[in-house]
N, C-alpha and C. Protein backbone atom coordinates (compact mmCIF):
# COMPACT_ATOMS: atom_id res chain seq x y z
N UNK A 1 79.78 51.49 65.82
CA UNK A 1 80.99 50.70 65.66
C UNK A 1 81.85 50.87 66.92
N UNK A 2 82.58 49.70 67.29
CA UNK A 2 83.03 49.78 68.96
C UNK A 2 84.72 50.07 68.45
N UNK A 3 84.98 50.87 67.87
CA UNK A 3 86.55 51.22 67.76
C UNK A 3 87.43 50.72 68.46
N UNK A 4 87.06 50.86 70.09
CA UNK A 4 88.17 49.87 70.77
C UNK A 4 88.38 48.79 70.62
N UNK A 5 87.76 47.66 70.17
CA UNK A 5 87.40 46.58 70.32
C UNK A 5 87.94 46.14 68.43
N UNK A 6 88.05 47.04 67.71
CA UNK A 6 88.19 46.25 66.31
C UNK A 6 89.80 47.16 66.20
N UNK A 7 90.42 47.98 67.42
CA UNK A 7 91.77 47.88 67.50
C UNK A 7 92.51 46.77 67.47
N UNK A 8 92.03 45.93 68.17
CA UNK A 8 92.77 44.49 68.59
C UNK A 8 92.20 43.24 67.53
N UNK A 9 91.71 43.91 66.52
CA UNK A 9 90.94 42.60 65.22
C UNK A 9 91.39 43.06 63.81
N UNK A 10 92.24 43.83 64.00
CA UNK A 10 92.55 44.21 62.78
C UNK A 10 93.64 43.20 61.86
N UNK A 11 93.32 42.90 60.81
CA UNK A 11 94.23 41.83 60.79
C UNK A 11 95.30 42.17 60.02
N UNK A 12 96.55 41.39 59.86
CA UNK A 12 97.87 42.00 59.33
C UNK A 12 97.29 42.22 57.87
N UNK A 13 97.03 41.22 57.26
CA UNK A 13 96.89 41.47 55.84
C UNK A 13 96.21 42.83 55.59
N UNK A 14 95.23 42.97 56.52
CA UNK A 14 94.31 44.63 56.00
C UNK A 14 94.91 45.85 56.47
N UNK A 15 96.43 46.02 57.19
CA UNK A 15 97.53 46.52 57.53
C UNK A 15 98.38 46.96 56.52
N UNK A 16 98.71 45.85 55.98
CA UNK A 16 99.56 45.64 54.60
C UNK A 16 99.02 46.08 53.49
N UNK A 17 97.53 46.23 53.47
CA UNK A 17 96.53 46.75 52.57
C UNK A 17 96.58 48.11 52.64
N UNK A 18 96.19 48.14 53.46
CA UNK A 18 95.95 49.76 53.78
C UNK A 18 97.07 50.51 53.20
N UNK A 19 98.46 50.31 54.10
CA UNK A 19 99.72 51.00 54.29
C UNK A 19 99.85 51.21 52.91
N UNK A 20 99.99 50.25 51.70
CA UNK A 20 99.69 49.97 50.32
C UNK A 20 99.05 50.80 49.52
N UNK A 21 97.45 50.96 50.18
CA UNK A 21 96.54 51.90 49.22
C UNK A 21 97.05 53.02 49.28
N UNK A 22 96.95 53.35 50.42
CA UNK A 22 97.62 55.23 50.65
C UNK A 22 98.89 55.38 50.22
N UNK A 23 99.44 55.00 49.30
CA UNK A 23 100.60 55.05 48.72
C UNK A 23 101.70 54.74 49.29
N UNK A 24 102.55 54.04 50.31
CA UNK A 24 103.76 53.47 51.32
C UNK A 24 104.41 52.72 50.19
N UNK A 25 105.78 53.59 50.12
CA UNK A 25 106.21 52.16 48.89
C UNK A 25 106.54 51.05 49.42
N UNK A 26 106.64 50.43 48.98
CA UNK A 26 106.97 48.74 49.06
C UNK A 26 107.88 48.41 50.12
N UNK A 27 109.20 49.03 50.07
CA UNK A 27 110.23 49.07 50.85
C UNK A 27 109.55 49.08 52.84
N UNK A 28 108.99 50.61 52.29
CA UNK A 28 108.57 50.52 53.80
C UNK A 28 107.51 49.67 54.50
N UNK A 29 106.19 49.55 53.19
CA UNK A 29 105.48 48.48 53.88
C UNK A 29 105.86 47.16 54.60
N UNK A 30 107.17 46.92 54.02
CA UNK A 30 107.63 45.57 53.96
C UNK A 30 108.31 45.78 55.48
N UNK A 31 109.23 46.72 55.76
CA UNK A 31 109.34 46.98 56.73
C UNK A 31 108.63 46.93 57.97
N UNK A 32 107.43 47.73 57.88
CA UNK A 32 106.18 48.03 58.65
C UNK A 32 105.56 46.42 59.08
N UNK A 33 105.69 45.65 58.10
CA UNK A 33 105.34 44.30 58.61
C UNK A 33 105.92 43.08 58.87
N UNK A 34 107.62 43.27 58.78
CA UNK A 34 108.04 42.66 58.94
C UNK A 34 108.25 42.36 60.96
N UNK A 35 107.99 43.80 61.36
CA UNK A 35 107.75 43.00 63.08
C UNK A 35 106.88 42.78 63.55
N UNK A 36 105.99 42.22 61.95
CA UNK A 36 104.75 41.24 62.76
C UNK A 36 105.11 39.72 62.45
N UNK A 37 105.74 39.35 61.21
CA UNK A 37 106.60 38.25 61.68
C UNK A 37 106.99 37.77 62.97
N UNK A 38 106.57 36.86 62.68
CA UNK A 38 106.72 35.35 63.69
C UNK A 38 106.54 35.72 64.88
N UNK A 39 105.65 36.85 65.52
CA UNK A 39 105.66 37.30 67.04
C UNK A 39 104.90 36.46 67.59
N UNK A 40 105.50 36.37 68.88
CA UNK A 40 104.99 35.59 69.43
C UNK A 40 104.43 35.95 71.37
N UNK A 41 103.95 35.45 71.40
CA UNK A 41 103.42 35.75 73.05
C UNK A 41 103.34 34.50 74.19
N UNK A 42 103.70 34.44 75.26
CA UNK A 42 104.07 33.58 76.08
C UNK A 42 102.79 34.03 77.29
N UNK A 43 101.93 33.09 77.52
CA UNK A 43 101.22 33.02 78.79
C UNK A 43 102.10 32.81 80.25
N UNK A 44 102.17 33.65 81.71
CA UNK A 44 102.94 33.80 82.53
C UNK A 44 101.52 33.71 83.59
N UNK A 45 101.50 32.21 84.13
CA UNK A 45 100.62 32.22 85.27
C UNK A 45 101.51 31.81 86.71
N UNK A 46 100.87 31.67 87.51
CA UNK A 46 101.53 30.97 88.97
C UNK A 46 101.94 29.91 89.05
N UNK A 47 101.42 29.03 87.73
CA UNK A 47 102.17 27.89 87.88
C UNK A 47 103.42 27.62 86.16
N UNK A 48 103.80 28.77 86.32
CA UNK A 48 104.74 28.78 85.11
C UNK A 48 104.46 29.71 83.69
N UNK A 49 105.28 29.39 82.88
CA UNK A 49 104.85 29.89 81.49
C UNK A 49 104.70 28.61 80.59
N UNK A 50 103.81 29.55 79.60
CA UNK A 50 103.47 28.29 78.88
C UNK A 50 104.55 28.21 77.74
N UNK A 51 104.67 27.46 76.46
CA UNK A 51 105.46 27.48 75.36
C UNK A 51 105.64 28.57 74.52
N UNK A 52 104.36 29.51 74.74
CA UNK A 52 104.04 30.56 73.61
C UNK A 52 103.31 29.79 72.78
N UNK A 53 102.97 30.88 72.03
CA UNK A 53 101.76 30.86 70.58
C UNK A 53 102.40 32.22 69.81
N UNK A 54 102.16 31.81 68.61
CA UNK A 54 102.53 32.59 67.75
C UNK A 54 101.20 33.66 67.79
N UNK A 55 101.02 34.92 67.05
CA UNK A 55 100.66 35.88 66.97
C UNK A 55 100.02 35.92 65.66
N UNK A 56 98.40 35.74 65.27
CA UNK A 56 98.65 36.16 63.81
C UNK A 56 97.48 37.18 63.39
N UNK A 57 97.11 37.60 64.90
CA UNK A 57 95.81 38.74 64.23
C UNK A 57 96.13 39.91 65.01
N UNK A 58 96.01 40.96 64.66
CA UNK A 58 96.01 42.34 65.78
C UNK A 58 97.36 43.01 65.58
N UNK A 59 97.51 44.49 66.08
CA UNK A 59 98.28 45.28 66.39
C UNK A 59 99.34 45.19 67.44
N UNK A 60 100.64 45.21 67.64
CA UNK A 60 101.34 45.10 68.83
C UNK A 60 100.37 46.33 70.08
N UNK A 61 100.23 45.89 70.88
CA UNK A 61 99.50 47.11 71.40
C UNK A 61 99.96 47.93 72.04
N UNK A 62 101.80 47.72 72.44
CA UNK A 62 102.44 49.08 73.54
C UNK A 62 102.91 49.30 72.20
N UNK A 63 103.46 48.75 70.93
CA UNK A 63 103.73 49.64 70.06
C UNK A 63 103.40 51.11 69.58
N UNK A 64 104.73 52.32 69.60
CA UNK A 64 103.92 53.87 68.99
C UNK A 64 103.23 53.59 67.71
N UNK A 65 103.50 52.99 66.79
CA UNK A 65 102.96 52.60 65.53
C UNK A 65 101.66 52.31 65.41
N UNK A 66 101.33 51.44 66.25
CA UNK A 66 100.09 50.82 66.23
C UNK A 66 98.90 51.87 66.05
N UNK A 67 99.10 53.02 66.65
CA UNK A 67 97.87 53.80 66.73
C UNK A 67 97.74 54.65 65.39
N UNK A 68 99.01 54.75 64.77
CA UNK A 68 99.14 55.43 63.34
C UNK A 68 98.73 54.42 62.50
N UNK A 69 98.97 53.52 62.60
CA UNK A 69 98.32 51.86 61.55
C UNK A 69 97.23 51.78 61.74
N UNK A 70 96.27 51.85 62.95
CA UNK A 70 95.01 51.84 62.90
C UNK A 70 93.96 53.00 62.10
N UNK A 71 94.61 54.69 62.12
CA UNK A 71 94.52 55.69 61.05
C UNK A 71 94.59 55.14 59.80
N UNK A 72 95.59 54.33 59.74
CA UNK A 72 95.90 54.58 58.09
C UNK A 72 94.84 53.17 58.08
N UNK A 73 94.55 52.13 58.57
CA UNK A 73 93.42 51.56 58.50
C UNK A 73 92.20 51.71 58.48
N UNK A 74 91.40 52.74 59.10
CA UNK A 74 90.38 53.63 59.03
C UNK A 74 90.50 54.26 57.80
N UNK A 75 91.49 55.14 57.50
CA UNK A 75 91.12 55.77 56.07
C UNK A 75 91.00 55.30 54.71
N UNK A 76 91.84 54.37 54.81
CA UNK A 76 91.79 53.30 53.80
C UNK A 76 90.31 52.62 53.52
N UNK A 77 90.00 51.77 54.85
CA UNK A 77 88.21 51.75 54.30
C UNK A 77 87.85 52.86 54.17
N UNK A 78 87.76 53.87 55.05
CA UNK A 78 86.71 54.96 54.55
C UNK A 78 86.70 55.44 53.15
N UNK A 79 87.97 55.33 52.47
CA UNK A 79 88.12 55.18 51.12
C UNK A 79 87.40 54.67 49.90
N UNK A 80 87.75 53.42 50.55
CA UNK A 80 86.74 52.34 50.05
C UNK A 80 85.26 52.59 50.34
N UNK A 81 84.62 52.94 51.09
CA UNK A 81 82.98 52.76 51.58
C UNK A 81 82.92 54.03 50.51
N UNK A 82 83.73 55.16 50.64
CA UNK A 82 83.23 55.98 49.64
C UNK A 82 82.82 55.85 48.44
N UNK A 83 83.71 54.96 47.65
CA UNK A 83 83.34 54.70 46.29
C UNK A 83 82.11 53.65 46.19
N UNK A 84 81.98 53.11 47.28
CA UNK A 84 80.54 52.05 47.52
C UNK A 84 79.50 53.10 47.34
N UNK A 85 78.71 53.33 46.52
CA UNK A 85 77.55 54.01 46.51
C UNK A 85 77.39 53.30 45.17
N UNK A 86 75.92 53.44 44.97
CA UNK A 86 74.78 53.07 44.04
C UNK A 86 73.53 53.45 44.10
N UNK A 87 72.96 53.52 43.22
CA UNK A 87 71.50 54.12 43.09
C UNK A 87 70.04 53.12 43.37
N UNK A 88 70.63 51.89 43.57
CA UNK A 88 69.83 51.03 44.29
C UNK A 88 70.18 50.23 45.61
N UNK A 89 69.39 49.65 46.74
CA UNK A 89 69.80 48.55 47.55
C UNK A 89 70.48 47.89 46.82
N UNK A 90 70.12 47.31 46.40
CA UNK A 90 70.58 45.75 45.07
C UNK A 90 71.91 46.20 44.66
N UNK A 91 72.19 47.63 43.83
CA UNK A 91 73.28 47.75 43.43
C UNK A 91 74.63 47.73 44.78
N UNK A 92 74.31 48.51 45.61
CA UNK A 92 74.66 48.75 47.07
C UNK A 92 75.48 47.21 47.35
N UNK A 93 74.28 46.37 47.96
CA UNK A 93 75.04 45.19 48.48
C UNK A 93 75.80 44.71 47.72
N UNK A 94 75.71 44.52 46.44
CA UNK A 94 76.24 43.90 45.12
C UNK A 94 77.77 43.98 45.21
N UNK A 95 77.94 45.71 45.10
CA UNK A 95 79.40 46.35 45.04
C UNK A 95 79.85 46.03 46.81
N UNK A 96 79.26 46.30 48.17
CA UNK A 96 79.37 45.64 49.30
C UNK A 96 80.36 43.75 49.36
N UNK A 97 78.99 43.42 48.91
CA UNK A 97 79.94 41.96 48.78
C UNK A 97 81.24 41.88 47.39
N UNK A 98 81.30 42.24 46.39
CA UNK A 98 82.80 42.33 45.70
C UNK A 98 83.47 42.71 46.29
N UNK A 99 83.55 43.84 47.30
CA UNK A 99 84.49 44.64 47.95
C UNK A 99 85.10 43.66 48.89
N UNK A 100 84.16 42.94 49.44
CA UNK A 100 84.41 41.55 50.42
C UNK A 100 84.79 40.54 50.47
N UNK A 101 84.47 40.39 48.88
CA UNK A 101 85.25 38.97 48.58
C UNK A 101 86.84 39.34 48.09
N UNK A 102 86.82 41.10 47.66
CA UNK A 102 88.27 40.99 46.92
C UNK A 102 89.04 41.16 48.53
N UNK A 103 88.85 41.55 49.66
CA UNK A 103 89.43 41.34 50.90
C UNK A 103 90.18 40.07 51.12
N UNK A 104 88.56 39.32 51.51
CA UNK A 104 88.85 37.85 51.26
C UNK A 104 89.85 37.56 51.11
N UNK A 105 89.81 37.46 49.23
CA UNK A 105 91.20 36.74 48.46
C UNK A 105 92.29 37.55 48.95
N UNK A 106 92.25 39.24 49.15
CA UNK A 106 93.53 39.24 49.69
C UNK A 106 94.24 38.68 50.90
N UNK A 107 93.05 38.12 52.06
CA UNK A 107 93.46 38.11 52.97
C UNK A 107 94.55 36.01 52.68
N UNK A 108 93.55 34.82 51.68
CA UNK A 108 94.47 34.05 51.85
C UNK A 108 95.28 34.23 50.96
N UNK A 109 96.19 34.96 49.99
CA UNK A 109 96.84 35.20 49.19
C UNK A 109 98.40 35.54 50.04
N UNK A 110 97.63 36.48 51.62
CA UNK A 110 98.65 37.07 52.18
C UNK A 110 99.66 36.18 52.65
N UNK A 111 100.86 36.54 53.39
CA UNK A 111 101.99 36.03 53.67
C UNK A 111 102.02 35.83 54.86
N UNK A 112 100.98 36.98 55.84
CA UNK A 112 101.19 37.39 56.69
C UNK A 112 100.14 36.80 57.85
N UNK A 113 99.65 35.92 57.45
CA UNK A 113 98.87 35.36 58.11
C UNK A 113 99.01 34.72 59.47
């Protein structure tokens, strides 16, 4: 698994998940994601800036936070993969894909998209 590389793919909703599972009450999660609201990023070339684009996947990356959100993102699946066990392949992928689809739905359910 390329860790560096799924720093910058992490998406808000599985942020909001995470912060959630490991117990963050509400208050603060809400907090925690509220300065991912509406961010936005502006391209700066030689021949100007562009309008911006809004922001809707990944970690701020000079943010101090970010590297503690990616922890509490890691443990959170690892959480999860733990209780993934079964006594067959078949059972295995089975509980694999539920786990995936209930992501899924959380992910268009989210706000934070």
């Amino acid at each position: 698994m390329d860790l560096e590389k799924a720093f910058d793919r992490v998406l808000r909703e599985v942020i909001r998940w995470a912060v959630c599972k490991l117990g963050v009450k509400e208050r603060l999660a809400s907090a925690v994601m509220s300065m991912y609201t509406g961010a936005k990023s502006v391209v700066r070339t030689v021949y100007g800036n562009n309008n911006g684009f809004e922001i809707k996947v990944s970690m701020h990356v000079c943010s101090a936070l970010s590297p503690l959100l990616f922890v509490i993102v890691m443990e959170a699946l690892s959480r999860e993969f733990r209780v993934a066990s079964a006594d067959t392949d078949d059972d295995l992928i089975k509980r694999l894909n539920e786990w995936k689809d209930n992501v899924e739905n959380m992910r268009h359910e989210s706000k934070y998209e």
